[in-house]
Structures are given as C-alpha cells and as structure tokens.
C-alpha atoms as a PDB file:
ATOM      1  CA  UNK A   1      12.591   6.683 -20.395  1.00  0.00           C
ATOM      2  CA  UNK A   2      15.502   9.216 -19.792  1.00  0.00           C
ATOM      3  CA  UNK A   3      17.638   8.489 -17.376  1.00  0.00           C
ATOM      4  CA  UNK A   4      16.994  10.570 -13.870  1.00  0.00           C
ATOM      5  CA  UNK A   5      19.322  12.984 -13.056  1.00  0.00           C
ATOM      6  CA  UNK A   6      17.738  15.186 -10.242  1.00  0.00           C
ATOM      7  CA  UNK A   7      19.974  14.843  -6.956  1.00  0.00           C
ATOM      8  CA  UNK A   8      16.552  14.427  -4.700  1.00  0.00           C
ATOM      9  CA  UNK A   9      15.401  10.790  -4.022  1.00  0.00           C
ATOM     10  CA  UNK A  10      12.361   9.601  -5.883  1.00  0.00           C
ATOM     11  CA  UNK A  11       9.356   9.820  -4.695  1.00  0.00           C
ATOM     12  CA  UNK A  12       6.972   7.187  -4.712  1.00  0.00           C
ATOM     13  CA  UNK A  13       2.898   7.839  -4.733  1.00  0.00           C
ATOM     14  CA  UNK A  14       0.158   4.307  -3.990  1.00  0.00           C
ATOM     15  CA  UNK A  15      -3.263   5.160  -3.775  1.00  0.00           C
ATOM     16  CA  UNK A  16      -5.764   4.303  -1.829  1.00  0.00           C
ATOM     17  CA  UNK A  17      -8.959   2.429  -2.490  1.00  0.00           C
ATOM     18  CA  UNK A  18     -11.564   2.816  -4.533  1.00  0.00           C
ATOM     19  CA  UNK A  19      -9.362   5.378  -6.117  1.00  0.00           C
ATOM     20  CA  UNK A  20      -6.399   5.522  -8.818  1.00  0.00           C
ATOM     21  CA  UNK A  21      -3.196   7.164  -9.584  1.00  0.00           C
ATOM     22  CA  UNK A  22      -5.242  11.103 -10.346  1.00  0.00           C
ATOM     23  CA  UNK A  23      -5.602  11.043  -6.450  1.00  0.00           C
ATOM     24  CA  UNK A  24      -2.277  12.426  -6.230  1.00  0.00           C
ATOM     25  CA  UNK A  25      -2.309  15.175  -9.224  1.00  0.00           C
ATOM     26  CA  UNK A  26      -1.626  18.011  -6.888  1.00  0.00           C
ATOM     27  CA  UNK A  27       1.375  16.611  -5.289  1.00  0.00           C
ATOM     28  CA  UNK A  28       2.602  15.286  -8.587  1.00  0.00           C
ATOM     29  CA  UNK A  29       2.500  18.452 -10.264  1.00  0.00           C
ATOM     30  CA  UNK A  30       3.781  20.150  -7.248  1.00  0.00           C
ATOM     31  CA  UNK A  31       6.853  18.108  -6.987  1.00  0.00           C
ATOM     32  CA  UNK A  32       7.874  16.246 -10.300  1.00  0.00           C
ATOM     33  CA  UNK A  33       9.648  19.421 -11.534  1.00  0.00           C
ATOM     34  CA  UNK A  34      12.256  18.752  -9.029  1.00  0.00           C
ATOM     35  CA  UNK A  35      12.173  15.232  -8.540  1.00  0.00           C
ATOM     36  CA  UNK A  36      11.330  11.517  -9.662  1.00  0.00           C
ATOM     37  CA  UNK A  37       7.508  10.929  -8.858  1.00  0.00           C
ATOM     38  CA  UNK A  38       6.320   7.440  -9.445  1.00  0.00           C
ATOM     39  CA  UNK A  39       2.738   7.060  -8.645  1.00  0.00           C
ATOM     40  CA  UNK A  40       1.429   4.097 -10.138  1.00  0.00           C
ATOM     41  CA  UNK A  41      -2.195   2.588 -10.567  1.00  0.00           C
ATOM     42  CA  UNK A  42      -2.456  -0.552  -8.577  1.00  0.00           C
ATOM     43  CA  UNK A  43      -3.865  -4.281 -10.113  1.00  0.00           C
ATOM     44  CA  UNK A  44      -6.981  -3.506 -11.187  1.00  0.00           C
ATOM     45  CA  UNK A  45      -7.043   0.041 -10.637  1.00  0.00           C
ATOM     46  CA  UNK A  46      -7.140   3.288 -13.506  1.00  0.00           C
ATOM     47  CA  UNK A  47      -8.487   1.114 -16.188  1.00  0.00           C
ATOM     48  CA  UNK A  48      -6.300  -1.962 -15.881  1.00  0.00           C
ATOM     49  CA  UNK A  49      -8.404  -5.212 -16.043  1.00  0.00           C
ATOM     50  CA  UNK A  50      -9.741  -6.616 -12.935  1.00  0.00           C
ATOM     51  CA  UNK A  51      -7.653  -9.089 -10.858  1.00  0.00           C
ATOM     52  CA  UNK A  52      -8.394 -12.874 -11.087  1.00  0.00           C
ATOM     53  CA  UNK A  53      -8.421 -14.402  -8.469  1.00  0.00           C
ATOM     54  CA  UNK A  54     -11.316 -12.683  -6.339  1.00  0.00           C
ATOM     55  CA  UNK A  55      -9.343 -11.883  -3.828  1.00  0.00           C
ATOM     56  CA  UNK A  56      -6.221 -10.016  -4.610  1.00  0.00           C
ATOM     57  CA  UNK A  57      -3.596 -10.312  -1.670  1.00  0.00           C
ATOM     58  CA  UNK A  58      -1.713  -7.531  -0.223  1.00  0.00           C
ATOM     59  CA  UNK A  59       1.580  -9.381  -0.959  1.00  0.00           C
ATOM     60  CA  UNK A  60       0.060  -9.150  -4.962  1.00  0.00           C
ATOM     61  CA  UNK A  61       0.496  -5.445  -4.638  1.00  0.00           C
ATOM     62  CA  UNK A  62       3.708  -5.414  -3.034  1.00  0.00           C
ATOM     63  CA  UNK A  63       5.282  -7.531  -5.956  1.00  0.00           C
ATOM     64  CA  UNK A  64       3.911  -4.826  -8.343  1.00  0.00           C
ATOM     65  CA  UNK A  65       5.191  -2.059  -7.233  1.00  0.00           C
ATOM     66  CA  UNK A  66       8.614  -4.233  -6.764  1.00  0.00           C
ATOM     67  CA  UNK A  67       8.716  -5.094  -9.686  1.00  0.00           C
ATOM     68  CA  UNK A  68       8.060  -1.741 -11.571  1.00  0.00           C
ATOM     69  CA  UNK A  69      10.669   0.080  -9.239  1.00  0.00           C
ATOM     70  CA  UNK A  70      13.249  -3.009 -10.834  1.00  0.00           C
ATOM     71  CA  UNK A  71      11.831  -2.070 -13.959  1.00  0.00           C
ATOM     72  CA  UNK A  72      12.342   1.538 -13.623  1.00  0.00           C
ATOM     73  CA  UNK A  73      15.625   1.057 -11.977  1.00  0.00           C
ATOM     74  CA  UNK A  74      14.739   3.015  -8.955  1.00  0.00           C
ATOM     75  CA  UNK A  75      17.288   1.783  -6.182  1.00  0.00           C
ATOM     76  CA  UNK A  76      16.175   3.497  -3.242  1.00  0.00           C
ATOM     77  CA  UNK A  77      13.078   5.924  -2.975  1.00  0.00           C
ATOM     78  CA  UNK A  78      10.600   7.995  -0.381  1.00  0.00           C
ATOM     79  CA  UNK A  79       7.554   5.912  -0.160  1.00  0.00           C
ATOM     80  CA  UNK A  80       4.204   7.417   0.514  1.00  0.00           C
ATOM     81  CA  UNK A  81       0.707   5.750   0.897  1.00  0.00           C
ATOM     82  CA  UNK A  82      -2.890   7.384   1.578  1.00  0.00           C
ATOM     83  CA  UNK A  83      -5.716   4.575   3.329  1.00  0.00           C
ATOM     84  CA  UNK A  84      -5.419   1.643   2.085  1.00  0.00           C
ATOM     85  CA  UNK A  85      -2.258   2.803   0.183  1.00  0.00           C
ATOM     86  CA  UNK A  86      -0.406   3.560   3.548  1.00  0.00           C
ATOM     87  CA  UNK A  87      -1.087  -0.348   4.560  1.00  0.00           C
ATOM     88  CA  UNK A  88       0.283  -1.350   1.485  1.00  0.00           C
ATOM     89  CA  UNK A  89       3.572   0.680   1.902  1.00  0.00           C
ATOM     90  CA  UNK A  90       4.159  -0.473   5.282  1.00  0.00           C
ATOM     91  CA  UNK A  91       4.060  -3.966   3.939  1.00  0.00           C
ATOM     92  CA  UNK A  92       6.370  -2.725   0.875  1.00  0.00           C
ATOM     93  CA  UNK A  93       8.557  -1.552   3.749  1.00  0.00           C
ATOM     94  CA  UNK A  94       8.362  -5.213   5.543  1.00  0.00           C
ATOM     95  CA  UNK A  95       9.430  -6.798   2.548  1.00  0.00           C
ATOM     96  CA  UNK A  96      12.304  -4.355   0.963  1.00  0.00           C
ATOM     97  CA  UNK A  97      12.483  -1.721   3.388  1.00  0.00           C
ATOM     98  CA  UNK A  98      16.333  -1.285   2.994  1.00  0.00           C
ATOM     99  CA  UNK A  99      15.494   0.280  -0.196  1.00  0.00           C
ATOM    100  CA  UNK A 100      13.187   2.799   1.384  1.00  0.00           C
ATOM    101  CA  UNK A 101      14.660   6.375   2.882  1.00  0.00           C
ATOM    102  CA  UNK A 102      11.513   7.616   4.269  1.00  0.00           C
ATOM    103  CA  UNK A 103       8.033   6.603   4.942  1.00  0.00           C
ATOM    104  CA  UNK A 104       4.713   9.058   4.605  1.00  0.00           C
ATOM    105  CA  UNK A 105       1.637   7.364   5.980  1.00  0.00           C
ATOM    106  CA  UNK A 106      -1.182   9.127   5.710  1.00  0.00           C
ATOM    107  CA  UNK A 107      -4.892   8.652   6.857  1.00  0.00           C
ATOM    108  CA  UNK A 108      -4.502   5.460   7.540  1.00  0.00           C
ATOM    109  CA  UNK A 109      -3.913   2.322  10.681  1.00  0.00           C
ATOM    110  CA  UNK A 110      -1.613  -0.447  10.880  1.00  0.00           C
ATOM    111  CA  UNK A 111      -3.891  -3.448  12.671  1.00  0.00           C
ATOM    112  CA  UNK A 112      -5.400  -5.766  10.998  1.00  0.00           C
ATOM    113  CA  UNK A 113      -9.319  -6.240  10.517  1.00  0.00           C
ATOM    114  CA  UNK A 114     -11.111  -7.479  13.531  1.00  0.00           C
ATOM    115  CA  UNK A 115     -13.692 -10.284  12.464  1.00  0.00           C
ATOM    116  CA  UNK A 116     -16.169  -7.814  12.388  1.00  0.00           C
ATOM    117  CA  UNK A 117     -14.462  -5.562  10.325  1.00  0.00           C
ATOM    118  CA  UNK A 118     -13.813  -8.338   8.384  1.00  0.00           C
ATOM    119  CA  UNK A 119     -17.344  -9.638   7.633  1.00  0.00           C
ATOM    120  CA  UNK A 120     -18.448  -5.697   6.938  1.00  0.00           C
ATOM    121  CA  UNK A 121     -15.863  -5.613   4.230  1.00  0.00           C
ATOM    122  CA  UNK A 122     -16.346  -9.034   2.616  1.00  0.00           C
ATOM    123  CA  UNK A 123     -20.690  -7.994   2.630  1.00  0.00           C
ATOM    124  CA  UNK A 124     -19.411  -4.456   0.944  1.00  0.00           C
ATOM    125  CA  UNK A 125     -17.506  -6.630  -1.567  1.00  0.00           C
ATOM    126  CA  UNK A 126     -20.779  -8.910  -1.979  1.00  0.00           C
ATOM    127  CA  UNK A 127     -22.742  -5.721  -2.750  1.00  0.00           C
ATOM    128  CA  UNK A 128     -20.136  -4.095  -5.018  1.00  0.00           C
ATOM    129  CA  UNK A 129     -20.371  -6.978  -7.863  1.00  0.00           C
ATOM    130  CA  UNK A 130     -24.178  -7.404  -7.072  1.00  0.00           C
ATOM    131  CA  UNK A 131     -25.172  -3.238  -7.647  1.00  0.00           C
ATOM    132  CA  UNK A 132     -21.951  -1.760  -8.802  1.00  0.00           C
ATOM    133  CA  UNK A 133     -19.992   1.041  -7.914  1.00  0.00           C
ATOM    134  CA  UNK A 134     -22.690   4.266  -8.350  1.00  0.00           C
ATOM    135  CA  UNK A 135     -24.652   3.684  -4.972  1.00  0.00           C
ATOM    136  CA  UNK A 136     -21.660   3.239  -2.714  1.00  0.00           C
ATOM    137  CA  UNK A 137     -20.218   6.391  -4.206  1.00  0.00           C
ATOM    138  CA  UNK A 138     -22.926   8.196  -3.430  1.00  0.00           C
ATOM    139  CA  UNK A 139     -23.369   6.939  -0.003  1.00  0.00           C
ATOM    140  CA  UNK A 140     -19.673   7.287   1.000  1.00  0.00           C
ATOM    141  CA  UNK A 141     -18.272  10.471  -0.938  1.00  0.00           C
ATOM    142  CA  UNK A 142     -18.838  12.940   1.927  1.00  0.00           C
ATOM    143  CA  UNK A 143     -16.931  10.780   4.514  1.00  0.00           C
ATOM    144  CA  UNK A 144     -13.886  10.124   2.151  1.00  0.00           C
ATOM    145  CA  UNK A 145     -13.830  14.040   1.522  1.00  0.00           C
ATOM    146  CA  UNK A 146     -15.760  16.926   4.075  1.00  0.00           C
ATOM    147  CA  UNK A 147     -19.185  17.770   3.491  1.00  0.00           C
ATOM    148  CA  UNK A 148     -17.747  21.206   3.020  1.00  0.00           C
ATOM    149  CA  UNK A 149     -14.926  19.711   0.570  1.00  0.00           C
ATOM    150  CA  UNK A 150     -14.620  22.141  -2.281  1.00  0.00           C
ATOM    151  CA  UNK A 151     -17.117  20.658  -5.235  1.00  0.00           C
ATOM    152  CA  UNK A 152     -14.417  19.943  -7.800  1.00  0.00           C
ATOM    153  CA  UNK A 153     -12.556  17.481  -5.588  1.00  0.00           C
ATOM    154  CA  UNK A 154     -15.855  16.037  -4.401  1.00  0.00           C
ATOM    155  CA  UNK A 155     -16.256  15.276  -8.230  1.00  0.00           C
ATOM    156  CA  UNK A 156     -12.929  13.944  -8.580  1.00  0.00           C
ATOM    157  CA  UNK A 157     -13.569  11.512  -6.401  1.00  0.00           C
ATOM    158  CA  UNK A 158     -16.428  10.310  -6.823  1.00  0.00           C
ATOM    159  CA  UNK A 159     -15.433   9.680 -10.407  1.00  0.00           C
ATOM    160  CA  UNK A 160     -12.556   7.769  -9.411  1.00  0.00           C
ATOM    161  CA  UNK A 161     -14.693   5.808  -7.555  1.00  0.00           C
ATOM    162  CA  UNK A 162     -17.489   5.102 -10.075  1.00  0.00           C
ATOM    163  CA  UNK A 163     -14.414   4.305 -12.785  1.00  0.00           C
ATOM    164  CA  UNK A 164     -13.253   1.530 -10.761  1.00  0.00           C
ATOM    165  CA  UNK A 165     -14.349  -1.498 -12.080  1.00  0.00           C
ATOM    166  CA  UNK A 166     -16.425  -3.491  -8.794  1.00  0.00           C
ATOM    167  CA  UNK A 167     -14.320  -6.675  -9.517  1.00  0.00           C
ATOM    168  CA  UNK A 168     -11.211  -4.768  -8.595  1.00  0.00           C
ATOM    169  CA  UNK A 169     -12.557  -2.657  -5.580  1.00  0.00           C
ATOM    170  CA  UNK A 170     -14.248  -6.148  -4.241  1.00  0.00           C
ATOM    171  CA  UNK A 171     -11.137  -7.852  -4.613  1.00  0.00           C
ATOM    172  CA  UNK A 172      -9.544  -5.282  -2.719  1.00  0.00           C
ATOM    173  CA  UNK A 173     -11.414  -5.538  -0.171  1.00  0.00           C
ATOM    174  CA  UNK A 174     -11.480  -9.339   0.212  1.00  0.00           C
ATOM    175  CA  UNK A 175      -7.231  -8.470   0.450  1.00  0.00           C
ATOM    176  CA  UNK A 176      -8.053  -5.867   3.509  1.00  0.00           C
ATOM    177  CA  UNK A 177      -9.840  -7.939   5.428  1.00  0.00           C
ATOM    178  CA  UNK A 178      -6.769 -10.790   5.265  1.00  0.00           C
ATOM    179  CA  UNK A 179      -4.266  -8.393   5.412  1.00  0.00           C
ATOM    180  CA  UNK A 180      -1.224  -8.783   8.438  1.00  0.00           C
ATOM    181  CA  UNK A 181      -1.105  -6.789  11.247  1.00  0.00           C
ATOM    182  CA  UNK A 182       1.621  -3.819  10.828  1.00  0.00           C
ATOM    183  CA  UNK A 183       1.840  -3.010  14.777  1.00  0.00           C
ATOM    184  CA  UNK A 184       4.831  -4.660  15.639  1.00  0.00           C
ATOM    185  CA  UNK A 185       6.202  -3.985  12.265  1.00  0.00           C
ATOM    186  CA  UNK A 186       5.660   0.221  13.227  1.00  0.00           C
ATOM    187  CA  UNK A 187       8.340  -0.118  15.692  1.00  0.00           C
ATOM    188  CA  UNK A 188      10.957  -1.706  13.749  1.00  0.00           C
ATOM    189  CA  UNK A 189      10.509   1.382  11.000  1.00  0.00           C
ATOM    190  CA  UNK A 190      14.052   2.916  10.925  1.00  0.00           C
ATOM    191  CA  UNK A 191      13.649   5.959   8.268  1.00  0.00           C
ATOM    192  CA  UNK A 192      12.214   9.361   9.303  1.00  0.00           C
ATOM    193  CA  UNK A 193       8.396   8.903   8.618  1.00  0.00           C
ATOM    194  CA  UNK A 194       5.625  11.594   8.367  1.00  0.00           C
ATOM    195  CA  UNK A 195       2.024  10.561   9.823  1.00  0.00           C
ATOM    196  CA  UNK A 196      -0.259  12.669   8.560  1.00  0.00           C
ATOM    197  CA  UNK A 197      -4.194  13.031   9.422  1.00  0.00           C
ATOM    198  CA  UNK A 198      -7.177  15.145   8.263  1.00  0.00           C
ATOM    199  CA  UNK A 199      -8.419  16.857  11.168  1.00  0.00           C
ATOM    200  CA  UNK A 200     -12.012  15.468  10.097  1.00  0.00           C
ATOM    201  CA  UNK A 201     -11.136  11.802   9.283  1.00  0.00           C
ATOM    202  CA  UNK A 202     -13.889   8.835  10.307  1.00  0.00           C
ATOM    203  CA  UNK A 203     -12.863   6.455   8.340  1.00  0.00           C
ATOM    204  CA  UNK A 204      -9.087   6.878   9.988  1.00  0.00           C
ATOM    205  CA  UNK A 205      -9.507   9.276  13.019  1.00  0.00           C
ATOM    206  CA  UNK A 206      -6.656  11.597  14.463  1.00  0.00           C
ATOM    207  CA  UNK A 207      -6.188   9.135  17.382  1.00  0.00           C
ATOM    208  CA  UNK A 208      -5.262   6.596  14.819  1.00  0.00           C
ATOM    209  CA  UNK A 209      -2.254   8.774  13.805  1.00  0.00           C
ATOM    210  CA  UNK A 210      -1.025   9.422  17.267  1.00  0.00           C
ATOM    211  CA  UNK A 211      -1.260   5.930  18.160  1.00  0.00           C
ATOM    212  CA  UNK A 212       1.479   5.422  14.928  1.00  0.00           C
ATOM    213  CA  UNK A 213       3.026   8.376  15.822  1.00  0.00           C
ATOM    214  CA  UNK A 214       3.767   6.981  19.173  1.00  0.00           C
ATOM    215  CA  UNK A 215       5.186   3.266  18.363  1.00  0.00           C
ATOM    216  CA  UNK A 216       7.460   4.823  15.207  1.00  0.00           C
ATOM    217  CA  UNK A 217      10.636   5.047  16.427  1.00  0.00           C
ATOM    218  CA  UNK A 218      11.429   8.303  14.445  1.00  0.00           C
ATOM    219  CA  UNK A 219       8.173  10.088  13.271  1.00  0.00           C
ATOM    220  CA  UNK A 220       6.514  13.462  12.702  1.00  0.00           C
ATOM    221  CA  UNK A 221       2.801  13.591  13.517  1.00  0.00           C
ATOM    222  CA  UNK A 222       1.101  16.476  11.230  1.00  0.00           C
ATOM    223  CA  UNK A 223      -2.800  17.056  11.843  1.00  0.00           C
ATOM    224  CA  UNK A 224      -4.617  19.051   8.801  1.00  0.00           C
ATOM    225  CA  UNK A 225      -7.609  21.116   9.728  1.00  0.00           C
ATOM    226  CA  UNK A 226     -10.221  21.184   7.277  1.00  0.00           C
ATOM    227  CA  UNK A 227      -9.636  17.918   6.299  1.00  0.00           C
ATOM    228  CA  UNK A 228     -11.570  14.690   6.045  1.00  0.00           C
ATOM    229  CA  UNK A 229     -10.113  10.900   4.669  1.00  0.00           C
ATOM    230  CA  UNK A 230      -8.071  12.734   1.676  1.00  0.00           C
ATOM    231  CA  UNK A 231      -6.306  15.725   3.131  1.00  0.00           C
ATOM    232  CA  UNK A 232      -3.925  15.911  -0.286  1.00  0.00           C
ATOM    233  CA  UNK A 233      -6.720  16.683  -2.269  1.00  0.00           C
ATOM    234  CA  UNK A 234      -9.271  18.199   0.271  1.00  0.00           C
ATOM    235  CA  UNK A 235      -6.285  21.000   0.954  1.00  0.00           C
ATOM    236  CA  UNK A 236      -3.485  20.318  -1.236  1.00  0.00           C
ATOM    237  CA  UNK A 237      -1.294  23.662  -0.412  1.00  0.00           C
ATOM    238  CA  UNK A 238      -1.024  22.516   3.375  1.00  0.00           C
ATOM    239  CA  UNK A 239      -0.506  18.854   2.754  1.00  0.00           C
ATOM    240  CA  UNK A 240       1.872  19.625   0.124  1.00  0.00           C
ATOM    241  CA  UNK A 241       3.756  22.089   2.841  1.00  0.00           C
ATOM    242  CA  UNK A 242       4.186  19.682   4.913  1.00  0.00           C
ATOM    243  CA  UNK A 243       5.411  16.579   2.591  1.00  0.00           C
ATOM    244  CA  UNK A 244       7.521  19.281   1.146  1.00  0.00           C
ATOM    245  CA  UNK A 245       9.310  20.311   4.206  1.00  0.00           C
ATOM    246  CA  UNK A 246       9.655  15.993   4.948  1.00  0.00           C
ATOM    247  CA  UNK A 247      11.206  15.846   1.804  1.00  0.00           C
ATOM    248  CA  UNK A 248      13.798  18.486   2.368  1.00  0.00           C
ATOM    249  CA  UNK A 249      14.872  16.569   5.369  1.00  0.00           C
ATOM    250  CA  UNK A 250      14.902  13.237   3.790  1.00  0.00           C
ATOM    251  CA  UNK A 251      16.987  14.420   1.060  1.00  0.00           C
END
C-alpha cells in the first residue's frame, strides 16, 4: 500500500451489527478522495469466518482494529462508530485513546446491558443459530432503517444482514450483553466528539444522544430528521454534512 500523503487525519469507519464494512459506502466515497478512510469488517463480519469461541468479547474487537491500524501504520486517526460500532470505539478510545483526535458516535449508548437486556440478547443469539438470519431480517429491517427509508437502502441492509453468517451475529451479541459500562468513561473523553442521532431511532432514541451529549466534556449533538437507526445511509447528504464540517474542525 502507498504511503499516505493527504495532510487530513485518517479517518476510521466500524460498523455496527448485523452489518459489514458496505454500511459506510456513502461516506467512504464521499470522503476517501481527500483523506485516509479505513473502514474495516469486524471478526466474523463481510465474509470472514465466524469467531470461535461463541462469545466474541468486545476487548477481541478492540485488538483488531489495533492491530490493523499497527499494521497500516496509522499513528493517530478520527474514529467513528454507528450502534454497536460506537460502543466498540469508545472502548478503542479506553484502551489507546491518545492515538485518537476525534470521536463520532453515532446512534448509539454507552451503559451496559441491564440483566434483562441481557437475557433478550443471549435468547436472540439462541434463535439466530437455531433459524438463521432471514426471519430476524425481516422482522427488524424497518426499525434499523424508516418505514419510509428509500427501497434501495432498505435492500442494502437487509442483505447485509442476511450475509452475516448467525455464528458471528450470535457471538456478537453474547459480547453486548458482557460488554463494560462506557458512562464514566464519556466524561474522561478529551477530543472534540460528534453525537449524532436519527430523528426516528428506537433502537437508540434522541434522548440517548443528549444524555452523551451532556457528560462529554467537549461534544456536538447533531439530530437528523428523517432518520431511523442508520442515519448515514437512510440520508447520506445530511449525515455526510455534518461529519464533513466535524472533520474540518478536527483537522
């Protein structure tokens, strides 16, 4: 790989779940002609073969993308993360946060499971590797994107969803419902961060995002109308405004 010579910091892209790296196509394409944009497939994710143990650990995907930022020699970076991506960043950030510049968290909550929570996730993994991926697709798709989402994107992701192999989206799960809490971590966050929200989120409502918004020390809170759970693909001009304009700040 070339070496990278564009004067902007790097931009890095993680995914959320049950999804893969073609959940960020539209801000890829919008900013890798200026820029470094790393957006990886996690363990088990976009084809790669499932991860053994069952139950992948949050710390698991932290080393990865550690690891393939060493690899690619990328010192220090913007990290962004949608969902279950956004949890995963803040934990990058708890374990090598010096490295990161700024912090884009998107659709997404820093506590950790509640036992509840916990058991509904760990019977979703159960049925997952009993049935597969289809019927949870089906059932799901029009709460991860608005009813009113544009067809093509409702495609999209349902076929990310039905490509992901139910091994890796159980294990996933199993890792979310053991995952830390990020609270108290929120408010020892030092880089410029961007919260971001679809206006129509469930799964990760607005009040969610102004609760961040509120312990992040330094933080922009950005609220996208006609938006469910994936705002960068349900209306990628606006999200992409908005990271854009981050970016220009963050350098």
């Amino acid at each position: 790989m070339p070496p990278d010579t564009s004067p902007y910091l790097p931009l890095v892209l993680i995914h959320g779940h049950p999804f893969d790296h073609t959940m960020w196509t539209p801000q890829t394409e919008a900013f890798s002609p200026t820029r470094r944009v790393i957006a990886p497939d996690l363990r088990g994710y976009g084809g790669h073969p499932p991860p053994a143990p069952a139950v992948t650990r949050f710390s698991d995907f932290t080393t990865d993308i550690e690891a393939l930022l060493d690899e690619l020699k990328v010192e220090t970076f913007v990290l962004a993360g949608l969902s279950m991506g956004g949890q995963i960043a803040l934990d990058c950030y708890g374990r090598f946060g010096e490295r990161v510049r700024g912090l884009v968290l998107a659709d997404t909550f820093p506590r950790a499971d509640t036992p509840e929570a916990a058991a509904i996730r760990n019977t979703t993994a159960d049925r997952l590797l009993r049935e597969g991926m289809r019927g949870y697709a089906d059932e799901v798709l029009e709460r991860m994107v608005a009813p009113y989402a544009d067809p093509e994107v409702k495609a999209h992701v349902h076929r990310m969803m039905t490509n992901t192999a139910p091994e890796s989206a159980a294990a996933a799960l199993r890792a979310r419902a053991q995952r830390p809490d990020y609270s108290a971590l929120l408010t020892r966050v030092t880089v410029p961060t961007l919260v971001v929200v679809g206006a129509d989120d469930t799964y990760t409502p607005v009040s969610d995002a102004e609760a961040m918004h509120a312990a992040l020390p330094a933080s922009t809170l950005r609220v996208i109308e006609g938006a469910a759970h994936l705002p960068n693909l349900e209306r990628p001009r606006e999200f992409n405004e908005m990271l854009g304009e981050f970016l220009a700040h963050v350098g």
